[in-house]
N, C-alpha and C. Protein backbone atom coordinates (compact mmCIF):
# COMPACT_ATOMS: atom_id res chain seq x y z
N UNK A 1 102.99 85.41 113.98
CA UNK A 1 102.38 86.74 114.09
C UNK A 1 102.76 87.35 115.44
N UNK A 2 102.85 88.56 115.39
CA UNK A 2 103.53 89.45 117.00
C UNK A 2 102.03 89.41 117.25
N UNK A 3 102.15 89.69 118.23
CA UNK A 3 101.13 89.94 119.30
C UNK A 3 101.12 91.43 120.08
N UNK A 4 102.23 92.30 119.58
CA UNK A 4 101.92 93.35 120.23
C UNK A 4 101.08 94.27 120.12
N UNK A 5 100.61 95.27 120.50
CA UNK A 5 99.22 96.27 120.40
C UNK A 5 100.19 97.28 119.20
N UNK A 6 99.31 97.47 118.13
CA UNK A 6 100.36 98.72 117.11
C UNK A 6 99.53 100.10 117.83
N UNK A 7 100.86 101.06 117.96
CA UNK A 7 100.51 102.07 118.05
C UNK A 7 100.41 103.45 117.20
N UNK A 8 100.19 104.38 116.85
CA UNK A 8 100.25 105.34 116.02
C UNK A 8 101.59 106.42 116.16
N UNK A 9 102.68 106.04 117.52
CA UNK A 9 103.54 106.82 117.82
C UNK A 9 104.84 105.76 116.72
N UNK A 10 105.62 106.94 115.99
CA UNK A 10 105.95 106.45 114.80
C UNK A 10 107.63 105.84 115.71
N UNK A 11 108.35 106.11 116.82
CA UNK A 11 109.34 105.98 117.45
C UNK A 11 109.27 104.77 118.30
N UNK A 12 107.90 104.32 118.20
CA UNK A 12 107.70 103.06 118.88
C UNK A 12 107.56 101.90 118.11
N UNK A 13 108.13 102.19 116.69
CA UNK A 13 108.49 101.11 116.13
C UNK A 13 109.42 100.20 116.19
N UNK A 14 109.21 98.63 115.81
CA UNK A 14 110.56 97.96 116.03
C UNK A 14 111.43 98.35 115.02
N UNK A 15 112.82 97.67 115.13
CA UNK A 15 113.78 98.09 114.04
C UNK A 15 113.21 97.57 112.88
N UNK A 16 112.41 96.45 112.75
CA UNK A 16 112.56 95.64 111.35
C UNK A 16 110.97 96.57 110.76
N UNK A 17 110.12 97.15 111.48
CA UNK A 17 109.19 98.04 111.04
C UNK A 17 109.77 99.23 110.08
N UNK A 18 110.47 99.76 111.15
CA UNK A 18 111.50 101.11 110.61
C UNK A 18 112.09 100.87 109.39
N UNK A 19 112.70 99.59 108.95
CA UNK A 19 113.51 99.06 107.91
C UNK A 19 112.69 98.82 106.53
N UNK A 20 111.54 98.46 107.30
CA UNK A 20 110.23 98.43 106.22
C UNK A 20 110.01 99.35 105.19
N UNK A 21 109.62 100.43 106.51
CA UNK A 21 109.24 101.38 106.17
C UNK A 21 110.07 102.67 105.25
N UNK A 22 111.40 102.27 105.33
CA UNK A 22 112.77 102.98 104.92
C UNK A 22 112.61 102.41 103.44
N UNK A 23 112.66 100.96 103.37
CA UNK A 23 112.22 100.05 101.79
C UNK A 23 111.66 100.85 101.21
N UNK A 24 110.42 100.71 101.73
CA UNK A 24 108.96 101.50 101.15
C UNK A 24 109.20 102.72 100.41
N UNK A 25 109.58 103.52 101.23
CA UNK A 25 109.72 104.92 100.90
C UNK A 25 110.99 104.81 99.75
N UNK A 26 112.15 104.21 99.89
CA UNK A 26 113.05 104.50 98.89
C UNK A 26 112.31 103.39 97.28
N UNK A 27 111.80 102.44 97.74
CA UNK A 27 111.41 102.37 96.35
C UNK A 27 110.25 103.17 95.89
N UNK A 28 109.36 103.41 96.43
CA UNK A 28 108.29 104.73 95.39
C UNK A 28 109.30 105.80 95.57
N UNK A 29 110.04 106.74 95.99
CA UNK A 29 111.36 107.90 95.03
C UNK A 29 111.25 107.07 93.83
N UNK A 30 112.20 105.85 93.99
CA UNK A 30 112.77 105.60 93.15
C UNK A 30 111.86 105.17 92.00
N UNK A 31 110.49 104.86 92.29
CA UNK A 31 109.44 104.25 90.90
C UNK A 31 109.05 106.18 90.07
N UNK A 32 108.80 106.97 90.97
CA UNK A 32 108.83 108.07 90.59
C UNK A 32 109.63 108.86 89.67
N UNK A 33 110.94 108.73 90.56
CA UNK A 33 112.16 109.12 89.49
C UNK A 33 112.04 108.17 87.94
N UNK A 34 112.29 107.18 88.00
CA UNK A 34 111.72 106.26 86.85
C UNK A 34 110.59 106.94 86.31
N UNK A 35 109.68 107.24 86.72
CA UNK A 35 108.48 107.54 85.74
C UNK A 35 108.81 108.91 85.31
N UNK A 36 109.50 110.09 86.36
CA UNK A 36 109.43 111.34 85.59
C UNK A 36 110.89 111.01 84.57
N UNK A 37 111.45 110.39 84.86
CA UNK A 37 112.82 110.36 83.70
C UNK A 37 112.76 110.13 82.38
N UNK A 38 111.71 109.51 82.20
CA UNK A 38 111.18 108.94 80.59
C UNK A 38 110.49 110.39 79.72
């Protein structure tokens, strides 16, 4: 577990946060697109 303090400033993320968070977002588009395509 990190130990660092999380902050709410979104640029003070680490890279592997950012990468997360890039995941995240492209799979709900992509569960969306899936759901409106049907």
């Amino acid at each position: 577990m990190k130990t660092t303090t999380i902050t709410p400033d979104p640029w003070k993320l680490t890279p592997d946060d950012r990468l997360m968070a890039m995941i995240g977002l492209v799979g709900w588009i992509g569960a969306l697109l899936l759901t409106l395509w049907r």
